[in-house]
PDB file of N, CA and C in Angstrom:
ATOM      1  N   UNK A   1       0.838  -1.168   0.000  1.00  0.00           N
ATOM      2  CA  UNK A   1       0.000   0.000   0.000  1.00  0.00           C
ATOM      3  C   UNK A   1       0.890   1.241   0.000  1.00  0.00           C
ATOM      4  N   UNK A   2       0.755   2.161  -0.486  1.00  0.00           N
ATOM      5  CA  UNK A   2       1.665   3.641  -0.824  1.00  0.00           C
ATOM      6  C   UNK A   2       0.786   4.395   0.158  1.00  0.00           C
ATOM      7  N   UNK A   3       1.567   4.956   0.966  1.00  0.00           N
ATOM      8  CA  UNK A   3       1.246   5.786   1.726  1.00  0.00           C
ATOM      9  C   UNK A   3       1.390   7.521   0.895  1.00  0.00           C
ATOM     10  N   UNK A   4       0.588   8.412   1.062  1.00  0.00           N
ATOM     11  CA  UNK A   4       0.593   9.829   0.672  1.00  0.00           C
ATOM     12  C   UNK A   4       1.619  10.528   1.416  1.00  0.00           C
ATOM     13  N   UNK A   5       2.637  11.183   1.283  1.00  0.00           N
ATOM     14  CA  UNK A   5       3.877  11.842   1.868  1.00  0.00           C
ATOM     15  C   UNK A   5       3.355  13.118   0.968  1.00  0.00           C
ATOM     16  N   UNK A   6       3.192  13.896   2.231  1.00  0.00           N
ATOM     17  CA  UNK A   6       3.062  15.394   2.491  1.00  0.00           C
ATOM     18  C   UNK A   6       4.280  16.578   1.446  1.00  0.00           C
ATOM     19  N   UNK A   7       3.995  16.852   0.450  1.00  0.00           N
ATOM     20  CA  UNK A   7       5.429  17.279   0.103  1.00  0.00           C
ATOM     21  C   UNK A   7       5.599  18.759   0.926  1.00  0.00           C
ATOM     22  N   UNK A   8       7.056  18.999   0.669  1.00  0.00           N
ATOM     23  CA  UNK A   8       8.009  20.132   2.077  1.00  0.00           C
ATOM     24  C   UNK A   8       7.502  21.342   1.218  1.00  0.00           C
ATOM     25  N   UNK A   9       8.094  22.556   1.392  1.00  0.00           N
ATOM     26  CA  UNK A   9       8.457  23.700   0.699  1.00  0.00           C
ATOM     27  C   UNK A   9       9.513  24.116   2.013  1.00  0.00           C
ATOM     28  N   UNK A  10       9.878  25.673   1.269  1.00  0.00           N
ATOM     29  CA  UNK A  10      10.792  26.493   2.353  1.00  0.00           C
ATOM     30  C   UNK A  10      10.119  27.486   2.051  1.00  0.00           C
ATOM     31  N   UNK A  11       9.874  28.446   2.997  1.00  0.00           N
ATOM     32  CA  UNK A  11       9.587  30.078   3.235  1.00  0.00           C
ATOM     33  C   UNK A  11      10.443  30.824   2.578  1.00  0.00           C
ATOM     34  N   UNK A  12      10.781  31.526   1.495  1.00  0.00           N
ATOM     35  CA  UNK A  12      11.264  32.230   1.059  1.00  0.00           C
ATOM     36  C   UNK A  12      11.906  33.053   1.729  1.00  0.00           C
ATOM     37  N   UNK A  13      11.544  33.612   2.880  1.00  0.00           N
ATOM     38  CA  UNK A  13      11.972  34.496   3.687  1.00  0.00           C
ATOM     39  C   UNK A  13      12.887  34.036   4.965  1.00  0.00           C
ATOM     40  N   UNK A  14      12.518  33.146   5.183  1.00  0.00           N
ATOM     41  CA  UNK A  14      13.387  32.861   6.623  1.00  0.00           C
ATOM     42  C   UNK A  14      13.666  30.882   6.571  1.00  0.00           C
ATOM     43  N   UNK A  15      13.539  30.521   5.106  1.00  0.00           N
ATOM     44  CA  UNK A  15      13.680  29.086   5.008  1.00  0.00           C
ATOM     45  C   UNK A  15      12.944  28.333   6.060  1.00  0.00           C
ATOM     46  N   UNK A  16      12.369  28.322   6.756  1.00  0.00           N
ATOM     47  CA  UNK A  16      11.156  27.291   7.487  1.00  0.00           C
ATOM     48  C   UNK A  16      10.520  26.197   6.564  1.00  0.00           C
ATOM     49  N   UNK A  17      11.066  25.132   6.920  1.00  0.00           N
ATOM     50  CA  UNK A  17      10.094  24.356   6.038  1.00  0.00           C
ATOM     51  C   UNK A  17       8.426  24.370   6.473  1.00  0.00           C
ATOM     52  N   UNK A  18       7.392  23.992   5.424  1.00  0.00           N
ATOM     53  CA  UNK A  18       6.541  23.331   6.170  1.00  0.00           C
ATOM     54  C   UNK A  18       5.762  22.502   4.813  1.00  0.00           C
ATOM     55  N   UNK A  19       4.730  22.244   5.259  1.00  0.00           N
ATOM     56  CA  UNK A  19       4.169  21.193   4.408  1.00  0.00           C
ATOM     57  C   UNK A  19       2.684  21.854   3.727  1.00  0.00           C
ATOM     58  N   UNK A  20       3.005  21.548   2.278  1.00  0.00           N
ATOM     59  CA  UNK A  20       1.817  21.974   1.415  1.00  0.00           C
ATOM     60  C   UNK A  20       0.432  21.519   1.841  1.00  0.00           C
ATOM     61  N   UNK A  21      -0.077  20.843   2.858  1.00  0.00           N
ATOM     62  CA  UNK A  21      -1.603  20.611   3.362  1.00  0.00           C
ATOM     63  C   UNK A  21      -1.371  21.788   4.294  1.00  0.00           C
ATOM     64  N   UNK A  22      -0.793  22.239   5.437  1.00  0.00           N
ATOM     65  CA  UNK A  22      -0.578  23.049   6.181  1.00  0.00           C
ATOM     66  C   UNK A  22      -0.885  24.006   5.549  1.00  0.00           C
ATOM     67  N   UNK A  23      -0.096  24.550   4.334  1.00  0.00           N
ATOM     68  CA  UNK A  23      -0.039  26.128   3.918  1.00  0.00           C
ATOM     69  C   UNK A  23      -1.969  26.215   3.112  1.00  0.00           C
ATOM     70  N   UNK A  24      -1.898  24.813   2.864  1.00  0.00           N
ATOM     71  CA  UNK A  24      -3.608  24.811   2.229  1.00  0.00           C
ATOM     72  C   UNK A  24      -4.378  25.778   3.205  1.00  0.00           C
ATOM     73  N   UNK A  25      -4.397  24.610   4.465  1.00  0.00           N
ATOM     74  CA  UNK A  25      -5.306  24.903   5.072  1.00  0.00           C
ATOM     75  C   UNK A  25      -5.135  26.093   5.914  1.00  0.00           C
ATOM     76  N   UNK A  26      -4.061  27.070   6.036  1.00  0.00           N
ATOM     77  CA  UNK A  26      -3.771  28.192   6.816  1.00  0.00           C
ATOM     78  C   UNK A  26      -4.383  29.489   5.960  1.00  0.00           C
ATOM     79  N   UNK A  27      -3.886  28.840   4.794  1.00  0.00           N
ATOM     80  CA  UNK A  27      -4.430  29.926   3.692  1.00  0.00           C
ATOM     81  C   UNK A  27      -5.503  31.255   3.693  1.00  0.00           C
ATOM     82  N   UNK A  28      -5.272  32.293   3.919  1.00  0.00           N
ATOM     83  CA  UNK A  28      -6.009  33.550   4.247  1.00  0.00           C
ATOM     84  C   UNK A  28      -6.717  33.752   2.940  1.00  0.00           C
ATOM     85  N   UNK A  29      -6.234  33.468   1.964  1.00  0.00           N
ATOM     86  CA  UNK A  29      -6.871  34.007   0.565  1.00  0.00           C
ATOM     87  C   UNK A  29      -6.061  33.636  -0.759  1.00  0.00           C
ATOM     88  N   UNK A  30      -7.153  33.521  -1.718  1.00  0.00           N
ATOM     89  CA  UNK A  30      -6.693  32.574  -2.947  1.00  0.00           C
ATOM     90  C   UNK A  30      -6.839  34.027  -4.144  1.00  0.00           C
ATOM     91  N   UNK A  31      -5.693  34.206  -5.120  1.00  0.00           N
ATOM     92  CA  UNK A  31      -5.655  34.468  -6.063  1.00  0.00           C
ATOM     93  C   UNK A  31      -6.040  33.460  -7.413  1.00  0.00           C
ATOM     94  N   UNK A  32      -7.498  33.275  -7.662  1.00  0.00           N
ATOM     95  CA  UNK A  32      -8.146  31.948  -8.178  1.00  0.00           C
ATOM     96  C   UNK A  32      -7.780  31.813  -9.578  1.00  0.00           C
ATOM     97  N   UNK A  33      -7.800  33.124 -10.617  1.00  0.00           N
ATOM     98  CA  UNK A  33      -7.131  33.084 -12.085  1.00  0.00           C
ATOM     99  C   UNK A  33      -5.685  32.879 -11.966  1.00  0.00           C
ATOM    100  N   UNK A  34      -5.282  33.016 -10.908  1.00  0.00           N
ATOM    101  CA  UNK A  34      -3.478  32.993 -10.793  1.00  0.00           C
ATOM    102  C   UNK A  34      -3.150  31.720 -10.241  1.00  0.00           C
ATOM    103  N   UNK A  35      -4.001  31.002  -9.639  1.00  0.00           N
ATOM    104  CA  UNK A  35      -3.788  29.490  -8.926  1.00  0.00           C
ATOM    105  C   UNK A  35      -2.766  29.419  -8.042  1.00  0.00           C
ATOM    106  N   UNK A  36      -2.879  30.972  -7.166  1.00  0.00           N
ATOM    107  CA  UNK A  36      -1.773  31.390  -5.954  1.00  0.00           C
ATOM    108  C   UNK A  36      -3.036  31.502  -4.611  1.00  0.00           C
ATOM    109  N   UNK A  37      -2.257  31.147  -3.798  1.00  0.00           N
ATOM    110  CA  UNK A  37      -2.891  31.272  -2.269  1.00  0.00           C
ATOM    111  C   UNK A  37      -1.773  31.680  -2.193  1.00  0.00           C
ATOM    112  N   UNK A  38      -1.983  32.592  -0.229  1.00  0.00           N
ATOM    113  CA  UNK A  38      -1.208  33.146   0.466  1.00  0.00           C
ATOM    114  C   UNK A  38      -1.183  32.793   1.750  1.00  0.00           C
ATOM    115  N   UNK A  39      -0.367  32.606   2.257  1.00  0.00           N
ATOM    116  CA  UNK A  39       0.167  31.484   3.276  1.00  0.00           C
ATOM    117  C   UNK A  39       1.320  32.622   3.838  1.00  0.00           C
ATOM    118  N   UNK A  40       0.941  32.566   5.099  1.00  0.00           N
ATOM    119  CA  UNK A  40       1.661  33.457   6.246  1.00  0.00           C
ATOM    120  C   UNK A  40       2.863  32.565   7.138  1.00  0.00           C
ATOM    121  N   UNK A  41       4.225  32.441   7.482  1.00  0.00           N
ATOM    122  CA  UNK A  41       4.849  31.359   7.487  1.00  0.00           C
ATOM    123  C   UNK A  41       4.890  32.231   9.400  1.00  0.00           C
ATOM    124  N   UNK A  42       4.374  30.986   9.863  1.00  0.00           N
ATOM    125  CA  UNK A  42       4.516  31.090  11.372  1.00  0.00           C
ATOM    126  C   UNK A  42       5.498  31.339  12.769  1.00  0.00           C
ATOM    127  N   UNK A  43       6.885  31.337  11.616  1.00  0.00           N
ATOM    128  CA  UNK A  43       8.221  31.504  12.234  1.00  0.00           C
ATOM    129  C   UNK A  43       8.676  32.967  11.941  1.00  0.00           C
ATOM    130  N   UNK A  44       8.431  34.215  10.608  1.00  0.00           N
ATOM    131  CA  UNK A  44       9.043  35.165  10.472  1.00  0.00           C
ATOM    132  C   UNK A  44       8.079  35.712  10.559  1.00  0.00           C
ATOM    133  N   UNK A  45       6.582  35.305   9.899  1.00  0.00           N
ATOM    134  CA  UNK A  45       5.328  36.025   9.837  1.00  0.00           C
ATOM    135  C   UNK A  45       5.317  36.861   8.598  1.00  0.00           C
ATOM    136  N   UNK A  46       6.008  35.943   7.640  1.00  0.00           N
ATOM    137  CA  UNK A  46       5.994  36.901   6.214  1.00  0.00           C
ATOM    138  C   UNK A  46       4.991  36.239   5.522  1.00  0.00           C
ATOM    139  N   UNK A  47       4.739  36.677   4.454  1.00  0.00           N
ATOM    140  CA  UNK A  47       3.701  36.043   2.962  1.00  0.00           C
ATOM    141  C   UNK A  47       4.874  35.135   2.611  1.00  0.00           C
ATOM    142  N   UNK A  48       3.722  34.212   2.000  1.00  0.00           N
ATOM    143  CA  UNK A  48       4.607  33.860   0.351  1.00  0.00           C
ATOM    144  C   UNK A  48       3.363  33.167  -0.709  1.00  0.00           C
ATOM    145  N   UNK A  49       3.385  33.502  -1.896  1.00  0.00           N
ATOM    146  CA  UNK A  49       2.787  33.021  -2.587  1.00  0.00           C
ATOM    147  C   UNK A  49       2.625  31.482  -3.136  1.00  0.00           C
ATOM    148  N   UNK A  50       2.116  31.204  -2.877  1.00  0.00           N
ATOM    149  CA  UNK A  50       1.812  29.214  -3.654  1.00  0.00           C
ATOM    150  C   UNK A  50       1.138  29.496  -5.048  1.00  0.00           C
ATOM    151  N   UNK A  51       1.797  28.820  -6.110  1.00  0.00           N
ATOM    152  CA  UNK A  51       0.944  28.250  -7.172  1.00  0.00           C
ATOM    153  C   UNK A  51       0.698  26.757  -7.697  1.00  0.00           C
ATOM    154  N   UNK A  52      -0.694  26.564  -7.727  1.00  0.00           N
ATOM    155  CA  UNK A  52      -0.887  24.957  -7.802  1.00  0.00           C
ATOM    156  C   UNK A  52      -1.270  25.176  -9.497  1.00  0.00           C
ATOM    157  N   UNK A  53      -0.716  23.960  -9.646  1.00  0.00           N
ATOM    158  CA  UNK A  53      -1.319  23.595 -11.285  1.00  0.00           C
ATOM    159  C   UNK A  53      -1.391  21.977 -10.839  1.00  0.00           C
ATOM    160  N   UNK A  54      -1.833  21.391 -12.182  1.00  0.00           N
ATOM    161  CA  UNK A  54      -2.524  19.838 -12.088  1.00  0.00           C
ATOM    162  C   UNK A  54      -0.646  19.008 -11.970  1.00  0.00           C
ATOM    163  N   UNK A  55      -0.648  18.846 -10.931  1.00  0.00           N
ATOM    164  CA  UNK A  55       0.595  17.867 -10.776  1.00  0.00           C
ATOM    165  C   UNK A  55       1.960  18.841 -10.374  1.00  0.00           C
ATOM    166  N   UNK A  56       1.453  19.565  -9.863  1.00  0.00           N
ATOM    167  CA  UNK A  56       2.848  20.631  -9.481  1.00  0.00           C
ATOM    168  C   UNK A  56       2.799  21.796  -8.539  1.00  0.00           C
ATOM    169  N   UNK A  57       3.301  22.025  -7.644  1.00  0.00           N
ATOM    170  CA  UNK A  57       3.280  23.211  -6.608  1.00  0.00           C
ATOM    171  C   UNK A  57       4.762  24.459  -6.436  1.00  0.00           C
ATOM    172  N   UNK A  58       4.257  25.276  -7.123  1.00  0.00           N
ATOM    173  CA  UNK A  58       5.228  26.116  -7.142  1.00  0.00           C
ATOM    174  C   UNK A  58       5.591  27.442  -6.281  1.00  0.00           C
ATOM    175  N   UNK A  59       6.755  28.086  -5.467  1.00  0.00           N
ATOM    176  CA  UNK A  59       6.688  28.981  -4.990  1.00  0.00           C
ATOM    177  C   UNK A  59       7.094  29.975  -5.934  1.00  0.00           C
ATOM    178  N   UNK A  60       6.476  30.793  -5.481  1.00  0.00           N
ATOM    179  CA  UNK A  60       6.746  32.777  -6.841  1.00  0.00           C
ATOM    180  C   UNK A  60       6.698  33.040  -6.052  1.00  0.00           C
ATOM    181  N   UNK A  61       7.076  34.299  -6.662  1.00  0.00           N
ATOM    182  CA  UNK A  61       7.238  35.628  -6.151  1.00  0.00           C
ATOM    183  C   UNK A  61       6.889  36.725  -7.748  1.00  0.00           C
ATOM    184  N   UNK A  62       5.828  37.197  -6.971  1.00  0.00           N
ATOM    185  CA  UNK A  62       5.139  38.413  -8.171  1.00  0.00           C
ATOM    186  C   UNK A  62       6.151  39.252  -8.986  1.00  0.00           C
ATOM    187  N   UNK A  63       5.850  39.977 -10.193  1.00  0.00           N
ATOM    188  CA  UNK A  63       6.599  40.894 -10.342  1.00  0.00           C
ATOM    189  C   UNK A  63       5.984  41.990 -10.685  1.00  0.00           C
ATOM    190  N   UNK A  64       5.393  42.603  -9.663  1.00  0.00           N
ATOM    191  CA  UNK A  64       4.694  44.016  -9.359  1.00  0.00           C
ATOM    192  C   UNK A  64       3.183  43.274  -9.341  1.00  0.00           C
ATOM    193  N   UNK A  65       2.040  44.361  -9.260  1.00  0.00           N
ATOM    194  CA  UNK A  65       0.663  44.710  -9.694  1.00  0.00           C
ATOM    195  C   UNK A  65      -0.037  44.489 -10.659  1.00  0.00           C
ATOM    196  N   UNK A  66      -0.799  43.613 -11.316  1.00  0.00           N
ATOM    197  CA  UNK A  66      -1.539  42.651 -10.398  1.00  0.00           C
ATOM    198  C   UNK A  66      -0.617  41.296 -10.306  1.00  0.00           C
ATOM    199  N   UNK A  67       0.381  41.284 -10.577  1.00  0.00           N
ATOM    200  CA  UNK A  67       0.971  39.918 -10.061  1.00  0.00           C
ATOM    201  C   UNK A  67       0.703  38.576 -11.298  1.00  0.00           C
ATOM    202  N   UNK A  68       0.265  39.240 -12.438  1.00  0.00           N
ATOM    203  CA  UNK A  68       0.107  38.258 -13.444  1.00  0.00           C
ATOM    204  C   UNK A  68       1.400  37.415 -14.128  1.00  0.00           C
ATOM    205  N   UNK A  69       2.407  38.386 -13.877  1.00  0.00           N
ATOM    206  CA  UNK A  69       4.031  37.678 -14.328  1.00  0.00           C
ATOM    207  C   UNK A  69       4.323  37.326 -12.890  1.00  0.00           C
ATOM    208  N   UNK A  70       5.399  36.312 -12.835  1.00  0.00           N
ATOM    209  CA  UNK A  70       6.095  36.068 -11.477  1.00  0.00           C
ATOM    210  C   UNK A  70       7.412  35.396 -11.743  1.00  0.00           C
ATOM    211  N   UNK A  71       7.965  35.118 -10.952  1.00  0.00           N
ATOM    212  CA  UNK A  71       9.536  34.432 -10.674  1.00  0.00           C
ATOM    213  C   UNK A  71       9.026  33.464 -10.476  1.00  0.00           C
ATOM    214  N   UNK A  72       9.710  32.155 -10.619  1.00  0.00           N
ATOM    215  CA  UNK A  72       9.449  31.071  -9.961  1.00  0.00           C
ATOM    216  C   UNK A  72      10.647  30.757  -8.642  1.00  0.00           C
ATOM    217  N   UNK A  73      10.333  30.688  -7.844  1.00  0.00           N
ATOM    218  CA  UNK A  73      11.363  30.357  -6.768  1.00  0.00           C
ATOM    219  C   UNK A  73      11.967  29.028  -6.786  1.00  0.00           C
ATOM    220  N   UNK A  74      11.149  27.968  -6.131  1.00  0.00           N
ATOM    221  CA  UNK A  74      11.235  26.475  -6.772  1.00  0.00           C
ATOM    222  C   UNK A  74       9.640  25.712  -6.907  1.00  0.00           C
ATOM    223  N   UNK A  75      10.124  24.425  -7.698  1.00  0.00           N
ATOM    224  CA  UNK A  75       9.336  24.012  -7.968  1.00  0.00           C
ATOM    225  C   UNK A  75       9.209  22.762  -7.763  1.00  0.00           C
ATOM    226  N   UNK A  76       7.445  21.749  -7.187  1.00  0.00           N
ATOM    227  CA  UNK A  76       8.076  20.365  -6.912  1.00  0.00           C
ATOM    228  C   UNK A  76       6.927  19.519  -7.673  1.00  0.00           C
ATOM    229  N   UNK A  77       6.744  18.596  -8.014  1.00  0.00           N
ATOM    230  CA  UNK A  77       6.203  17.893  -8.665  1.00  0.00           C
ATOM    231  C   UNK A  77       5.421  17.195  -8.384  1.00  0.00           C
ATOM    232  N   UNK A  78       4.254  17.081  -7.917  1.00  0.00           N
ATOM    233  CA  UNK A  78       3.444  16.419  -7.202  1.00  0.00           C
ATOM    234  C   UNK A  78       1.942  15.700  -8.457  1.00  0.00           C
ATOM    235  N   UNK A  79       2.052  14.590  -8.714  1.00  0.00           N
ATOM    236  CA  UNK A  79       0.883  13.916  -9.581  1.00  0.00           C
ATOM    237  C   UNK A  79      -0.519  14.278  -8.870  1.00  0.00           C
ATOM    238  N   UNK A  80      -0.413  14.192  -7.856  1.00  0.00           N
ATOM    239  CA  UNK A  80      -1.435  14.021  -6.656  1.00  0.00           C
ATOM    240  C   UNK A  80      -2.634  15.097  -6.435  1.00  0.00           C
ATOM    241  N   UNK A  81      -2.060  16.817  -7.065  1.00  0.00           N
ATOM    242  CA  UNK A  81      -2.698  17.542  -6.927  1.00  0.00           C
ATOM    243  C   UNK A  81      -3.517  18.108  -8.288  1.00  0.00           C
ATOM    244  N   UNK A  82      -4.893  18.112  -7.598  1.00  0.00           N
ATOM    245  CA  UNK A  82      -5.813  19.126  -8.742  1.00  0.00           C
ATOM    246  C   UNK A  82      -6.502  20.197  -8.726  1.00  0.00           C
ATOM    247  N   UNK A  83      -6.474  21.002  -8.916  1.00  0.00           N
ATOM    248  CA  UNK A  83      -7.189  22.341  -9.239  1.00  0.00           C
ATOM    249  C   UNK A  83      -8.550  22.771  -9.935  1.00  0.00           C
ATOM    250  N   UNK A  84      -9.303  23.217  -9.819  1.00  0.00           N
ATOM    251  CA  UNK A  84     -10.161  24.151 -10.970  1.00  0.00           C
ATOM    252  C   UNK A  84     -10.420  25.685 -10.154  1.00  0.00           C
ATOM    253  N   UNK A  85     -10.611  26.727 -10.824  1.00  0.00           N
ATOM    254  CA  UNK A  85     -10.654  27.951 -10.619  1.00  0.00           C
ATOM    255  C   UNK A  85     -12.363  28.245 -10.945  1.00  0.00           C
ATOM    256  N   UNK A  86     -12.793  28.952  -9.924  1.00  0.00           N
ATOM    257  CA  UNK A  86     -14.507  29.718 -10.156  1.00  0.00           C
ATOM    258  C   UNK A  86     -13.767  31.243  -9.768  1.00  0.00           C
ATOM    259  N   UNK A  87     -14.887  32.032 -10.374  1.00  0.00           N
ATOM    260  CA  UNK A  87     -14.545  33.613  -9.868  1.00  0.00           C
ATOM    261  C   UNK A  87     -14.195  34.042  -8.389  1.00  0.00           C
ATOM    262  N   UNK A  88     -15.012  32.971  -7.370  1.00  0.00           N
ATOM    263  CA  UNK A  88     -14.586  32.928  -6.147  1.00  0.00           C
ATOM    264  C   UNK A  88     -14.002  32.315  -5.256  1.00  0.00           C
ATOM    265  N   UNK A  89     -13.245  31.081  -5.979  1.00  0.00           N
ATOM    266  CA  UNK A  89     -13.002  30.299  -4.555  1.00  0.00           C
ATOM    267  C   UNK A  89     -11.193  29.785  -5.916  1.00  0.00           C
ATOM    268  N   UNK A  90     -10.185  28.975  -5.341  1.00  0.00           N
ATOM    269  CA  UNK A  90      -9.703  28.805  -6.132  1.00  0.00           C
ATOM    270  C   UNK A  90      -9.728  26.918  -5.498  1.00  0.00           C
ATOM    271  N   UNK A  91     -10.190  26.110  -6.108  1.00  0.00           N
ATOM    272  CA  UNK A  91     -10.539  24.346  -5.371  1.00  0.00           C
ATOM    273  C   UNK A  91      -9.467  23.728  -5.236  1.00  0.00           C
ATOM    274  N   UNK A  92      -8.890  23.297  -4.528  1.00  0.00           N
ATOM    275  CA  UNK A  92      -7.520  22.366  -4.579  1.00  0.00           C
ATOM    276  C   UNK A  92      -8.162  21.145  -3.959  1.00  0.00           C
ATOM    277  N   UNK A  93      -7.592  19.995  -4.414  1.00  0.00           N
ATOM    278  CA  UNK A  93      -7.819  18.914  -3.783  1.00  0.00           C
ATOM    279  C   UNK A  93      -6.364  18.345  -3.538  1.00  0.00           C
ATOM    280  N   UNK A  94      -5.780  17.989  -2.497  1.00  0.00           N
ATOM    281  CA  UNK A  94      -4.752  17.231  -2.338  1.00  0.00           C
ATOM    282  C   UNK A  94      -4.875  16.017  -1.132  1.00  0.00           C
ATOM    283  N   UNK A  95      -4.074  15.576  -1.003  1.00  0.00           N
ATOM    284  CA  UNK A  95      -3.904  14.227   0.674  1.00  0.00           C
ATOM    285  C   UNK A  95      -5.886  13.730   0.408  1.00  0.00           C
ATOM    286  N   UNK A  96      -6.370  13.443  -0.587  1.00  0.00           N
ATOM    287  CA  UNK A  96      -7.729  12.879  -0.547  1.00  0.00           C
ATOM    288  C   UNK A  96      -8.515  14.083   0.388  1.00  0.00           C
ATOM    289  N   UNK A  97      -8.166  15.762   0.204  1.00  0.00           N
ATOM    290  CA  UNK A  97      -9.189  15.921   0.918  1.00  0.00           C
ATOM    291  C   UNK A  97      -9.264  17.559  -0.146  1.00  0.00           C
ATOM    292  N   UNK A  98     -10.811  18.126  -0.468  1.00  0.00           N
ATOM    293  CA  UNK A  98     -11.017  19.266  -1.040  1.00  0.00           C
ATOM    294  C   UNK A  98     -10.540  20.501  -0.543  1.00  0.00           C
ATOM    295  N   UNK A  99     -10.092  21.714  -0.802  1.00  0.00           N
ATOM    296  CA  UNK A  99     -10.178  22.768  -0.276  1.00  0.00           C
ATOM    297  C   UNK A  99     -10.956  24.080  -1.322  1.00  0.00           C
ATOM    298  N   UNK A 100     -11.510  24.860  -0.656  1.00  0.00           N
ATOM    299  CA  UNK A 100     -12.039  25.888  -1.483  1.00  0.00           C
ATOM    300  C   UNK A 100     -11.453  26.739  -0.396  1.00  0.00           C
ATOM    301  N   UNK A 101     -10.694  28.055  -1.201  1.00  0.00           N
ATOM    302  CA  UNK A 101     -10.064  29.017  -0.683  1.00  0.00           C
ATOM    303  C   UNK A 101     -10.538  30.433  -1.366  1.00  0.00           C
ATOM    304  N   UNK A 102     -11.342  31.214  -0.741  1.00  0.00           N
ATOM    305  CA  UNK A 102     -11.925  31.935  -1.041  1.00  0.00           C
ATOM    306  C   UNK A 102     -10.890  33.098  -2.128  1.00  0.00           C
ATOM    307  N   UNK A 103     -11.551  33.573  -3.166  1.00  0.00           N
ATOM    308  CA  UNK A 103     -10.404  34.523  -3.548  1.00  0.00           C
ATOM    309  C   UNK A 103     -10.381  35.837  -2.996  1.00  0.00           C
ATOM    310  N   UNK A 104      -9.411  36.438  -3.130  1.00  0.00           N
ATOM    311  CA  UNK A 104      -8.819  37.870  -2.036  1.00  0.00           C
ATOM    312  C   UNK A 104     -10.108  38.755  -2.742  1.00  0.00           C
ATOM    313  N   UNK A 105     -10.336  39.509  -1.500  1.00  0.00           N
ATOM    314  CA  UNK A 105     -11.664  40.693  -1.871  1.00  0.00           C
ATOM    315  C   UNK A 105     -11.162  41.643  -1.888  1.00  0.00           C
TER     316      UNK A 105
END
């Protein structure tokens, strides 16, 4: 039986690891056409942006207003994750469980 392993990231800002269900579910607000949530890292108390696509989780960093171009910081590869975008919520499903993350007002 294959067990589901949580994949890591690092905080951009102060390297903290933590784990992509964590930053899901901490998530204050979803940029839903951009397939970025924002995730507050509990050790420096900075942002950092997440982008999910179908099989991949990436950290950016914007480049200016509205944030439609970005850097990619790194990137990890995950089969496991899926997405769809509505005007309000941005849906992730990962670890067998849904999330709807409201988008920023």
């Amino acid at each position: 039986m294959n067990k589901l392993l949580n994949v890591i990231m690092k905080c951009k800002h102060c390297s903290k690891e933590f784990e992509i269900q964590q930053a899901i579910e901490a998530s204050l607000f979803s940029w839903p056409q951009m397939k970025t949530i924002w995730y507050v890292c509990p050790q420096c108390e900075e942002g950092n942006h997440i982008r999910f696509d179908k099989g991949s989780v990436q950290l950016v960093q914007p480049q200016g207003s509205p944030g439609y171009e970005y850097d990619v910081i790194s990137t990890i590869m995950e089969p496991t994750i899926e997405i769809r975008i509505d005007p309000k919520f941005l849906h992730i499903w990962y670890m067998g469980k849904h999330h709807e993350i409201r988008e920023r007002a």
